[in-house]
N, C-alpha and C. Protein backbone atom coordinates (compact mmCIF):
# COMPACT_ATOMS: atom_id res chain seq x y z
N UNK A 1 114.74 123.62 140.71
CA UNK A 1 113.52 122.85 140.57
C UNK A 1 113.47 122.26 139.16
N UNK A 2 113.19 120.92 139.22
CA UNK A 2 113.35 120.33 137.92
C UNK A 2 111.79 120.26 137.74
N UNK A 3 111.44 120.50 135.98
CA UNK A 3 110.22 120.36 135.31
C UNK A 3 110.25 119.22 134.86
N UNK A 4 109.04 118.65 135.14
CA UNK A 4 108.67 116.88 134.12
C UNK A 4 108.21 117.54 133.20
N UNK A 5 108.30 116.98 131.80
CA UNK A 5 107.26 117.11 130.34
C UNK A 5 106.12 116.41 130.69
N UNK A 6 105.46 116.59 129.88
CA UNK A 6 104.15 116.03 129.93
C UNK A 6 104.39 115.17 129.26
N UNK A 7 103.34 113.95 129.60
CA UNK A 7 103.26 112.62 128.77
C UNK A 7 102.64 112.66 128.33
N UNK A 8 101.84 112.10 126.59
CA UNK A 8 100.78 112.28 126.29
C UNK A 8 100.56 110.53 126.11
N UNK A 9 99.06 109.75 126.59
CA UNK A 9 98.96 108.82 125.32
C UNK A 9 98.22 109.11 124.24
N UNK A 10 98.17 107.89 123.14
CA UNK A 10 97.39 107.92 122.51
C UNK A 10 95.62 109.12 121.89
N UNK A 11 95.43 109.10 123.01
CA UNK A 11 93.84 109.41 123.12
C UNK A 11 94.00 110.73 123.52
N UNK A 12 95.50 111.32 124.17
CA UNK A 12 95.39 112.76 124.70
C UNK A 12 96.54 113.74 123.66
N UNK A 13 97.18 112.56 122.79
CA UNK A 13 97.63 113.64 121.58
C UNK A 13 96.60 113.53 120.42
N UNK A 14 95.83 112.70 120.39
CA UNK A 14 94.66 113.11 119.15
C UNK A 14 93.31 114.54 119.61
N UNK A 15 93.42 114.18 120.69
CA UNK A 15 92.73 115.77 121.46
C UNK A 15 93.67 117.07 121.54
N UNK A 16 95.42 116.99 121.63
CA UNK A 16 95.62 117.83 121.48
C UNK A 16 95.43 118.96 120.89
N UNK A 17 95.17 120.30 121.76
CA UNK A 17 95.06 121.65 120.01
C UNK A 17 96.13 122.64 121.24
N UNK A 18 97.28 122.89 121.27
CA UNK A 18 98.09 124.06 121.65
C UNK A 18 97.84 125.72 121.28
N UNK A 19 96.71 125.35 120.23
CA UNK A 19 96.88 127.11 119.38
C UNK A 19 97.55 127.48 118.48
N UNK A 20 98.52 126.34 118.03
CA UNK A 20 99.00 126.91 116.85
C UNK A 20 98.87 125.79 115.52
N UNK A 21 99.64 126.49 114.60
CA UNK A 21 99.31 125.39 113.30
C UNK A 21 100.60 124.53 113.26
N UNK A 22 101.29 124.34 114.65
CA UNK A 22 102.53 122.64 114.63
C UNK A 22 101.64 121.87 114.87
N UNK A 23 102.66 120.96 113.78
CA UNK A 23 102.10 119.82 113.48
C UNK A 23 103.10 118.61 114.50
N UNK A 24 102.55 117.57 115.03
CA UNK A 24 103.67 117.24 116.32
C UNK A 24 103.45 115.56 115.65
N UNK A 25 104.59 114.51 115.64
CA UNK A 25 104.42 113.23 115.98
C UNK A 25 104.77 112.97 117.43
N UNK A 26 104.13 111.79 118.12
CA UNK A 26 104.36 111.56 119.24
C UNK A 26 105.28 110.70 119.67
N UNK A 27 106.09 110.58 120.30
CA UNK A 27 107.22 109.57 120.31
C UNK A 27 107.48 109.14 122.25
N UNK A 28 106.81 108.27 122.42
CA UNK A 28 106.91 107.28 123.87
C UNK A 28 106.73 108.38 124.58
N UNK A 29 105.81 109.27 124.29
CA UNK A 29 104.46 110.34 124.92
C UNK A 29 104.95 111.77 124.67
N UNK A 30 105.84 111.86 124.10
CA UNK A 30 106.02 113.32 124.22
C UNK A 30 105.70 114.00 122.55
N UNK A 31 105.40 115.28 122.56
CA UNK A 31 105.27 115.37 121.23
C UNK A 31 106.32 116.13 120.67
N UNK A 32 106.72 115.66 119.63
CA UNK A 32 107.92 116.27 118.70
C UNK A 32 107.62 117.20 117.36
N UNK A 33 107.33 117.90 117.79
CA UNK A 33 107.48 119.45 116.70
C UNK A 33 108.15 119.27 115.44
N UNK A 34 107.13 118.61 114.10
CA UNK A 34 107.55 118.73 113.04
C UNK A 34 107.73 119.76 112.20
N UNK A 35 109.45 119.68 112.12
CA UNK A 35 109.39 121.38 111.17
C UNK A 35 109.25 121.27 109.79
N UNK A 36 109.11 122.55 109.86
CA UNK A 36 108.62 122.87 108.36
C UNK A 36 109.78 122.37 107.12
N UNK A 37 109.77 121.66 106.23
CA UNK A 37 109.79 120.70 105.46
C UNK A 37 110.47 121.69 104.19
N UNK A 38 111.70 121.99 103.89
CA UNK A 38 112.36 122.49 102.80
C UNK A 38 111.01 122.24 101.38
N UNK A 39 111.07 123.59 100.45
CA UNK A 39 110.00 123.28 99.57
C UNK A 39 110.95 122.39 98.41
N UNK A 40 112.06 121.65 98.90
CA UNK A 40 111.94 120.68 97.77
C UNK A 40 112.05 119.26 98.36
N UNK A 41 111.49 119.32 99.73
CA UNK A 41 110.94 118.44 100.32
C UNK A 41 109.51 118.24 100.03
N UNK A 42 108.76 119.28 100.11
CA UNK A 42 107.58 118.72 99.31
C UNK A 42 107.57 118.89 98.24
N UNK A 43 108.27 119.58 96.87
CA UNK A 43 108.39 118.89 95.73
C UNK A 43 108.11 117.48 95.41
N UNK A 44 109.07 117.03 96.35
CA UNK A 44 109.84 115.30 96.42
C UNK A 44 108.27 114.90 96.38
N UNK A 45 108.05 114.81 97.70
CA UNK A 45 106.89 114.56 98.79
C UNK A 45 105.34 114.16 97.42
N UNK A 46 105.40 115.42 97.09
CA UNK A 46 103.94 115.58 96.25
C UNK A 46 104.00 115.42 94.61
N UNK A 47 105.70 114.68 94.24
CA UNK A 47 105.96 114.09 93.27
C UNK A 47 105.88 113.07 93.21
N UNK A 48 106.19 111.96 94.01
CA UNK A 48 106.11 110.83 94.24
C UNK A 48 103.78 110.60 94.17
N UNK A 49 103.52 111.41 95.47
CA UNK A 49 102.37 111.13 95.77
C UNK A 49 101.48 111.26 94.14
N UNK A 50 101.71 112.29 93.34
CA UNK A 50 101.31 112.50 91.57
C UNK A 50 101.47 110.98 91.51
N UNK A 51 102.51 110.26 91.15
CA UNK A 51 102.87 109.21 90.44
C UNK A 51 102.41 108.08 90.60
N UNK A 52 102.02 107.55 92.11
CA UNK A 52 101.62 106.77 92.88
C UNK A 52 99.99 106.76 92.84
N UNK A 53 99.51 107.83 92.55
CA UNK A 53 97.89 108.07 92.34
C UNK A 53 97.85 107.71 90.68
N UNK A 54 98.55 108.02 89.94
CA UNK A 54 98.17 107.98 88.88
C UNK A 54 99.03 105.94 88.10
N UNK A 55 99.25 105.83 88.95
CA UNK A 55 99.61 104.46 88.83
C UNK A 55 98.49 103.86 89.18
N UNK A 56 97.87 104.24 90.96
CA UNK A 56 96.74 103.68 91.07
C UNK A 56 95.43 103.66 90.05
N UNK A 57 95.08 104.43 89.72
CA UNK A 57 94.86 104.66 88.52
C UNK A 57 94.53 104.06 87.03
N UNK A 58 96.00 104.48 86.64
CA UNK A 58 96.04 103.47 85.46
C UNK A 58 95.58 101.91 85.63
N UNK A 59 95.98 101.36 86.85
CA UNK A 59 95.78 99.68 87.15
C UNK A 59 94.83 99.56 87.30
N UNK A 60 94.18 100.69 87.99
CA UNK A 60 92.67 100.50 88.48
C UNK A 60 92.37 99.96 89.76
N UNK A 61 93.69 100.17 90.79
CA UNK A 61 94.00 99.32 92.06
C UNK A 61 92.70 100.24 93.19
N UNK A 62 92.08 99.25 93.96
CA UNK A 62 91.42 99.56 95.29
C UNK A 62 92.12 100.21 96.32
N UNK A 63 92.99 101.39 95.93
CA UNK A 63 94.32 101.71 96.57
C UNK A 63 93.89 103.32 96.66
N UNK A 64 94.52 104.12 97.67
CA UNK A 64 94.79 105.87 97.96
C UNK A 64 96.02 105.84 98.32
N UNK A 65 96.47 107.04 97.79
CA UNK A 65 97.93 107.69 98.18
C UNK A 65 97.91 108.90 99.09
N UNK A 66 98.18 108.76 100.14
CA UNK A 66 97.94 110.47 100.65
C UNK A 66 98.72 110.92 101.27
N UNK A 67 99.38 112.26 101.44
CA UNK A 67 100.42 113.06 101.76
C UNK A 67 100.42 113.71 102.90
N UNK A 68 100.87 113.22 103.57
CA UNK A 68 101.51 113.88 105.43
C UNK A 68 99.79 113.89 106.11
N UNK A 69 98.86 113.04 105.79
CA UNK A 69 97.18 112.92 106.25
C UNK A 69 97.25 111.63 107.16
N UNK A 70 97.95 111.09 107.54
CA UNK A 70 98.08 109.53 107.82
C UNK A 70 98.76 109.21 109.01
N UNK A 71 98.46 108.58 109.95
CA UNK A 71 99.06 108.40 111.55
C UNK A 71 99.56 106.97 111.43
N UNK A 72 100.47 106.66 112.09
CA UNK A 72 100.93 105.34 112.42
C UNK A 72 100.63 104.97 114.20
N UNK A 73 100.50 104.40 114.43
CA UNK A 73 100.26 104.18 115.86
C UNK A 73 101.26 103.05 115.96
N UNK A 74 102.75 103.48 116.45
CA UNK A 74 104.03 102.77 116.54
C UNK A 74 104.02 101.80 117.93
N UNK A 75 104.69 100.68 118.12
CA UNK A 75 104.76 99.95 119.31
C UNK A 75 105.20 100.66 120.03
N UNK A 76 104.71 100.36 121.41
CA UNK A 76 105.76 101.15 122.31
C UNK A 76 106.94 100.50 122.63
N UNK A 77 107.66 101.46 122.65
CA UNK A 77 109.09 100.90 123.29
C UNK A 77 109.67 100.71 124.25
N UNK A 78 108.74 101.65 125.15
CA UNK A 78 108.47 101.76 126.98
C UNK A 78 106.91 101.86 126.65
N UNK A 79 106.20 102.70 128.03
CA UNK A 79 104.94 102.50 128.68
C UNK A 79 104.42 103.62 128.26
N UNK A 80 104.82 104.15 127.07
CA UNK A 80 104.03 105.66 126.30
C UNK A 80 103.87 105.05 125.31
N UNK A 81 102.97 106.17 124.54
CA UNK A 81 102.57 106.02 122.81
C UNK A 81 103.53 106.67 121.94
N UNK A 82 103.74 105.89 120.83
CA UNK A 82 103.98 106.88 119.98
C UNK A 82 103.24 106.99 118.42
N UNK A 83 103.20 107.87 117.97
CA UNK A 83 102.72 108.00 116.60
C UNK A 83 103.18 108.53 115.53
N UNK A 84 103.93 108.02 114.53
CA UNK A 84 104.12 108.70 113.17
C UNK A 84 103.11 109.27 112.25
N UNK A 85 104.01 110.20 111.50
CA UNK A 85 102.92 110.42 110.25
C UNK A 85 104.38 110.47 109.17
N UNK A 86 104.07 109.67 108.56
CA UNK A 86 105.22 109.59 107.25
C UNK A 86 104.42 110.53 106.16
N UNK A 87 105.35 110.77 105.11
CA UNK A 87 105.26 111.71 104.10
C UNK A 87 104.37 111.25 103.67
N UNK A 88 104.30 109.84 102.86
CA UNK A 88 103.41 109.25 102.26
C UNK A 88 102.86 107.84 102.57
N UNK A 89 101.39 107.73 102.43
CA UNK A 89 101.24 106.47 102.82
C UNK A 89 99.95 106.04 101.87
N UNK A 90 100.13 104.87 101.33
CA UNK A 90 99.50 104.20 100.43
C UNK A 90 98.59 102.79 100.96
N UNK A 91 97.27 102.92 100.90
CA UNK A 91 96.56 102.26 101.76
C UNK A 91 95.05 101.46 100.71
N UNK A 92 94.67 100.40 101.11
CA UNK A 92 93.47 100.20 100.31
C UNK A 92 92.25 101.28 100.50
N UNK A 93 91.53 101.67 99.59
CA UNK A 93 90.56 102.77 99.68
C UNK A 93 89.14 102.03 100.70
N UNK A 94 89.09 101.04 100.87
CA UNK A 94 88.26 100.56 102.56
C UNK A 94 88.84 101.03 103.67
N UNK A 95 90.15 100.97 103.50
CA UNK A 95 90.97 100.93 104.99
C UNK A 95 90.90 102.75 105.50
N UNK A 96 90.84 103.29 104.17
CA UNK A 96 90.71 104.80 104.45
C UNK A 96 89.50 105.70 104.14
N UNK A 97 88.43 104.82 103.84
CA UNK A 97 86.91 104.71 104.05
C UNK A 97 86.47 105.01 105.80
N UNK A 98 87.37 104.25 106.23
CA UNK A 98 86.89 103.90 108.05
C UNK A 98 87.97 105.23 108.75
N UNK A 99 88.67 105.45 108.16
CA UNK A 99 89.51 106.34 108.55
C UNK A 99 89.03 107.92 108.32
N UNK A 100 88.24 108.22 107.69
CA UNK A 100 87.25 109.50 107.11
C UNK A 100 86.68 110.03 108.17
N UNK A 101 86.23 109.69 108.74
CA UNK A 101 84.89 110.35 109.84
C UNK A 101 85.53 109.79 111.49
N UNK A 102 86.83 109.94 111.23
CA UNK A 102 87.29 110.16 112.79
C UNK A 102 88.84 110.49 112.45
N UNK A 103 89.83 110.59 113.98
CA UNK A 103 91.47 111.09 113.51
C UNK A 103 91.88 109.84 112.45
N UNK A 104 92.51 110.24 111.66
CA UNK A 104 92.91 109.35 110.52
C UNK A 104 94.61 108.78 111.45
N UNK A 105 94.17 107.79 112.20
CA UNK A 105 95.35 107.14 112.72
C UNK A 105 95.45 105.51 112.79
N UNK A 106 95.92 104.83 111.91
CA UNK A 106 95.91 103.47 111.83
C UNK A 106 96.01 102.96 113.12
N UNK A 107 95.43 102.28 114.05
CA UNK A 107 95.77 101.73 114.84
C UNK A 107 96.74 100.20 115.19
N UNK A 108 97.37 100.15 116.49
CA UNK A 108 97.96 98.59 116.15
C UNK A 108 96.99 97.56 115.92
N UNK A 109 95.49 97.55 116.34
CA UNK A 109 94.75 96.33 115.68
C UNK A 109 94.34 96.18 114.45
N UNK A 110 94.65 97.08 113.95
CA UNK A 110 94.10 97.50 112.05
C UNK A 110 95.54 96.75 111.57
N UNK A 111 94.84 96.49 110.17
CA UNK A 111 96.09 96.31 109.14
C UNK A 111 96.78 97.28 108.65
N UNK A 112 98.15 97.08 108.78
CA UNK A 112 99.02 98.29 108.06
C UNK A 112 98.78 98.49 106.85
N UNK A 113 99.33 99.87 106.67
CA UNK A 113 99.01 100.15 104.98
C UNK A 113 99.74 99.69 104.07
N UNK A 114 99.75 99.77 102.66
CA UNK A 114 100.53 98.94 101.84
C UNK A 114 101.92 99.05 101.87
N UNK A 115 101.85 100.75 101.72
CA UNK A 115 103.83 101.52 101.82
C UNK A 115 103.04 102.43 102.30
N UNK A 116 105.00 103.26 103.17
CA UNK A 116 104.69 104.15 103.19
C UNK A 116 106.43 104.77 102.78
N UNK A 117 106.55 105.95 102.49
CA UNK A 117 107.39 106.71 102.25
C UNK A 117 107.82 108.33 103.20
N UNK A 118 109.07 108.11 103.80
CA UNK A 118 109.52 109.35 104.12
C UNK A 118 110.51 109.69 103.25
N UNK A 119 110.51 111.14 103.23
CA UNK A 119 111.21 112.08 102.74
C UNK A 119 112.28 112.67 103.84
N UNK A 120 114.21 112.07 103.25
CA UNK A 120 115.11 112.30 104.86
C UNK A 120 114.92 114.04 104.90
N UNK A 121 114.99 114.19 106.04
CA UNK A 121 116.18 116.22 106.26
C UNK A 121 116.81 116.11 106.99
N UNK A 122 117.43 117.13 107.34
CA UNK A 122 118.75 116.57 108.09
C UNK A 122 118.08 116.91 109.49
N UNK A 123 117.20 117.30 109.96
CA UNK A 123 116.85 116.83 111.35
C UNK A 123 115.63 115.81 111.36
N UNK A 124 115.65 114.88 110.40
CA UNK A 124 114.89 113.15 110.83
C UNK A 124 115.54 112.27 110.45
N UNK A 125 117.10 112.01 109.54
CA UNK A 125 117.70 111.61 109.32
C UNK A 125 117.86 109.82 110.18
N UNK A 126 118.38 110.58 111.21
CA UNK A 126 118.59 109.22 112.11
C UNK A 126 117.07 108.57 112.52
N UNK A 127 116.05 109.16 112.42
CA UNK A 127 115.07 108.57 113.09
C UNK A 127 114.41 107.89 111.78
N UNK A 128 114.56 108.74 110.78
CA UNK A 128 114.08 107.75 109.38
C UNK A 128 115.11 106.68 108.95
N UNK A 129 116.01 106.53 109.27
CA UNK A 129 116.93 105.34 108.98
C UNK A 129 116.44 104.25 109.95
N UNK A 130 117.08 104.84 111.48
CA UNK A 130 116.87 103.75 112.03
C UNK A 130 115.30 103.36 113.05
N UNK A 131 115.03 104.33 113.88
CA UNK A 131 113.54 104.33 114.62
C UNK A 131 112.70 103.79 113.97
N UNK A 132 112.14 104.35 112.17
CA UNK A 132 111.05 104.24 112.23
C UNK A 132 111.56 102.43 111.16
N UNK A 133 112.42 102.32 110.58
CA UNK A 133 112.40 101.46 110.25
C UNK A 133 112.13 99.98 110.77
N UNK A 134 112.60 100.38 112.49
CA UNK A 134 112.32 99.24 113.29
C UNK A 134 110.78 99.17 113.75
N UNK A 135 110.36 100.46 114.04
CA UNK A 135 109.12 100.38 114.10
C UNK A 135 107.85 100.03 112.97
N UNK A 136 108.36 100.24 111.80
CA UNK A 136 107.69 100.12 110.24
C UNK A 136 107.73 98.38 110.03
N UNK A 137 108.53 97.90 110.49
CA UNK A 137 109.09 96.33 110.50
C UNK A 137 108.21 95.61 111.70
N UNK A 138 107.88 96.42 112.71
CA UNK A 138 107.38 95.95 113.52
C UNK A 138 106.09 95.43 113.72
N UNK A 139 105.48 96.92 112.79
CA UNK A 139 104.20 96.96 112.09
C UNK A 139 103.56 96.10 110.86
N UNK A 140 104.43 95.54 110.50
CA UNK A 140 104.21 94.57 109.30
C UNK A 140 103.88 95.53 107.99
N UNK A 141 104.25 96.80 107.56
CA UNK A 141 104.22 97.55 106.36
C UNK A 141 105.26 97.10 105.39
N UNK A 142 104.57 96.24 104.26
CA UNK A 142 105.50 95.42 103.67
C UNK A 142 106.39 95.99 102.70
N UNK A 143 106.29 97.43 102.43
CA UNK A 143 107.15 98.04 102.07
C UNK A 143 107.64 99.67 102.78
N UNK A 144 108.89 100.75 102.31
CA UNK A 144 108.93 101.41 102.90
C UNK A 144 110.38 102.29 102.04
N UNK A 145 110.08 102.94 101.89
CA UNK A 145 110.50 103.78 100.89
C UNK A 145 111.47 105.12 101.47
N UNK A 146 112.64 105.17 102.00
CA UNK A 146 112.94 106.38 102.47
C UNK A 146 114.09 106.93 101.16
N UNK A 147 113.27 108.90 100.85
CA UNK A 147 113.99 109.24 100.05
C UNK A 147 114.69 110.40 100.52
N UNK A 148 116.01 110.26 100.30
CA UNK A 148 117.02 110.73 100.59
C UNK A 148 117.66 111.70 99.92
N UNK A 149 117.29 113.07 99.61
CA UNK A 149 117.68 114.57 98.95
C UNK A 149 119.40 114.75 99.70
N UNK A 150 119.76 114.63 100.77
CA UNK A 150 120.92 114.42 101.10
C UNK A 150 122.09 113.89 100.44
N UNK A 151 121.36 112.39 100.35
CA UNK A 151 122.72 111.79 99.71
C UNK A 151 122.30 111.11 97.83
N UNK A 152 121.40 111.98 97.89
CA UNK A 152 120.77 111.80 96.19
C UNK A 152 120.43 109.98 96.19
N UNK A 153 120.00 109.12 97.24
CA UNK A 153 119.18 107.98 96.98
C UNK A 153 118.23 107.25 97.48
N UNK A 154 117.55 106.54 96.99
CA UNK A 154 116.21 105.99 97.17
C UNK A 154 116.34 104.88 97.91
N UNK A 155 115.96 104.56 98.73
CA UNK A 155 116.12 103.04 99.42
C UNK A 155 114.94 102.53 99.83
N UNK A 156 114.66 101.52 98.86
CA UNK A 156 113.26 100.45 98.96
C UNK A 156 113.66 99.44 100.22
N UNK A 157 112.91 99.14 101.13
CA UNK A 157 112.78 98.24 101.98
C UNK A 157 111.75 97.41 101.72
N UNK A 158 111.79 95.83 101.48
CA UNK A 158 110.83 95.14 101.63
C UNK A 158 110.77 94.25 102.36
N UNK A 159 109.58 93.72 103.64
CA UNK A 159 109.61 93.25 104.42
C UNK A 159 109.77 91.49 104.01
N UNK A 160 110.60 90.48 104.63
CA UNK A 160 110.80 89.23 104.46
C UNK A 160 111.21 89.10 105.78
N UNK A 161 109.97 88.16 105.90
CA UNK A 161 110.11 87.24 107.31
C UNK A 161 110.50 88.07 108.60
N UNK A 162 109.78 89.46 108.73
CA UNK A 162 109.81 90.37 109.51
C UNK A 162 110.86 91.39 109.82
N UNK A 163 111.66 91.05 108.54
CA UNK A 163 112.81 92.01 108.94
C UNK A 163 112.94 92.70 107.15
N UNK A 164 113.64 93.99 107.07
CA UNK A 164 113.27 94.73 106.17
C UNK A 164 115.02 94.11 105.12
N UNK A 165 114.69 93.39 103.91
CA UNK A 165 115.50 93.75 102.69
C UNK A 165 116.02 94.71 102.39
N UNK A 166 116.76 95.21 102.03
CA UNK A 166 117.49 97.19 102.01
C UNK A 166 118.11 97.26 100.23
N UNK A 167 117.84 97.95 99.43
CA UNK A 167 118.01 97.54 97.97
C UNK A 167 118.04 99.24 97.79
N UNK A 168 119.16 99.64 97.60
CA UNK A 168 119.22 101.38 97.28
C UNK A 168 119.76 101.83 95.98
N UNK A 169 119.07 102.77 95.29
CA UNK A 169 118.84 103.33 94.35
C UNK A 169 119.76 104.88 93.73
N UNK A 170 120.33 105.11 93.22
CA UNK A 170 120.58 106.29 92.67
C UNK A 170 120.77 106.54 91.12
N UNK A 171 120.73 107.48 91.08
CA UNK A 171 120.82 108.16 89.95
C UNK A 171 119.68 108.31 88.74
N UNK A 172 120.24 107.58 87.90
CA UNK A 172 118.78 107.03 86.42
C UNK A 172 118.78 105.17 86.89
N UNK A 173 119.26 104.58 88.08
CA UNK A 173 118.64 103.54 87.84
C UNK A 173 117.15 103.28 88.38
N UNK A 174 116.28 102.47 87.24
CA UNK A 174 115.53 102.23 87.82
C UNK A 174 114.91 101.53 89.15
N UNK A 175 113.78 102.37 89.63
CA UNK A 175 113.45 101.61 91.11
C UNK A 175 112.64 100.42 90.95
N UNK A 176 112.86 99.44 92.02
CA UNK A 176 111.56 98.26 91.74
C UNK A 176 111.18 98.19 93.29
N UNK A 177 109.92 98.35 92.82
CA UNK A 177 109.36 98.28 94.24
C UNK A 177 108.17 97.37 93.63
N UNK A 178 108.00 96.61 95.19
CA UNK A 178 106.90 95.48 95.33
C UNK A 178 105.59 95.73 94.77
N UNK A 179 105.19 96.59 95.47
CA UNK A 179 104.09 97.39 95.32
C UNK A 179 103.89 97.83 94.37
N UNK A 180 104.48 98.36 93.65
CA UNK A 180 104.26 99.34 92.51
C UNK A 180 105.02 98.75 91.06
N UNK A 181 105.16 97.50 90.83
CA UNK A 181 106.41 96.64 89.51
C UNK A 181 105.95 97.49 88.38
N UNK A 182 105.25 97.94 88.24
CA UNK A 182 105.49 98.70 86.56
C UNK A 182 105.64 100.12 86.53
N UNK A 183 105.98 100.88 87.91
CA UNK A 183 106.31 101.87 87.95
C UNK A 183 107.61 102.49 87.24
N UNK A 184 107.47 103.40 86.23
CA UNK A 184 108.80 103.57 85.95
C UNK A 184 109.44 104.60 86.15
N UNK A 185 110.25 105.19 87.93
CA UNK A 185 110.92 106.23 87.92
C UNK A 185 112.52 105.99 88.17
N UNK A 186 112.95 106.93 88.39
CA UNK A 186 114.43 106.60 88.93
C UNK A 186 114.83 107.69 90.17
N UNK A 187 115.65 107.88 90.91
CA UNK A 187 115.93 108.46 91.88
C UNK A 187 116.38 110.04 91.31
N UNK A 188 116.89 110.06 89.94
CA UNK A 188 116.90 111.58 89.62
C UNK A 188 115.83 111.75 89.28
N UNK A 189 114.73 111.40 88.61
CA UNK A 189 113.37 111.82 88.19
C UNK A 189 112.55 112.52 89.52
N UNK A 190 112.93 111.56 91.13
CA UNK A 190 112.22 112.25 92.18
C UNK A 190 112.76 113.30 92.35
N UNK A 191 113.94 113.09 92.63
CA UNK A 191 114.96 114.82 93.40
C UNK A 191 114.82 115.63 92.49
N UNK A 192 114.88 115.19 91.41
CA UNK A 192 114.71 116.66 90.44
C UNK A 192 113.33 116.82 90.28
N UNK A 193 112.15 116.35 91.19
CA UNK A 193 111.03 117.13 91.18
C UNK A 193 110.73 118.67 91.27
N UNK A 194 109.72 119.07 90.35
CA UNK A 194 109.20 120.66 90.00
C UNK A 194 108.28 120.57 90.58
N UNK A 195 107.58 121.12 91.73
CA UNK A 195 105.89 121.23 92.37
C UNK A 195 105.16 122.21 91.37
């Protein structure tokens, strides 16, 4: 006897509660069990997010940075939902005003957020290279940041004419990102993050 999974959409994985404290993204209805995150994954994670707040900050930008709090509501690719939550996602402080007092999940009729940033491991690897990039492109998020503890580098994506620029980073060189031009880190300054 063969078992079907359950499908979830939209509206029946934001009601989900199973009983425990997994945390799931949804991917063309099913939910995928995010594991627990090496602690120099969130080093990375909540080093970047420091830097990015305090940039906002200094500029004085109408901007929030917030860490693994943030839903993507991805195209479908078939006749299910899916939903990310990237490591980090950087959004105008209106856009996450409206997002406060219900599930904090961008929808496809909302505007995307400014960036967002994942952090690779070796079991999201392929889906942060290639899935979400097509889906992040799809979405119009004009930038997109995947950092890579694996292979020690940073790779800025910036969106042109709907398809993502690819400009990768290691070592002490500095990063330039769209979003952020007077930021000054380099790809060893993240990996060698201290929480």
């Amino acid at each position: 006897m063969t078992t079907v999974a359950q499908r979830f959409t939209l509206a029946d994985y934001l009601a989900h509660c199973d009983g425990t404290d997994t945390n799931y993204e949804l991917h063309q209805g099913e939910l995928i069990p995010m594991a627990l995150g090496t602690g120099w994954h969130g080093d990375i994670a909540d080093r970047l997010n420091t830097e990015f707040r305090r940039e906002i900050e200094r500029l004085s930008l109408p901007w929030v940075s917030r860490q693994m709090a943030i839903g993507l509501q991805s195209p479908r690719g078939s006749r299910w939902d899916t939903c990310r939550i990237p490591d980090l996602v950087v959004l105008p402080q209106a856009q996450w005003q409206t997002l406060k007092r219900k599930e904090a999940v961008i929808t496809l009729d909302q505007d995307p957020p400014l960036l967002v940033v994942e952090v690779v491991s070796e079991s999201t690897k392929i889906t942060d290279y290639r899935h979400k990039q097509v889906e992040y492109s799809y979405l119009s998020i004009p930038e997109y940041w995947i950092v890579d503890p694996l292979t020690e580098k940073v790779s800025i994506l910036v969106l042109v004419e709907g398809m993502y620029d690819v400009e990768g980073f290691q070592g002490d060189q500095p990063l330039r990102s769209a979003t952020f031009p007077h930021l000054h880190l380099s790809p060893t300054q993240i990996l060698d993050a201290q929480g």
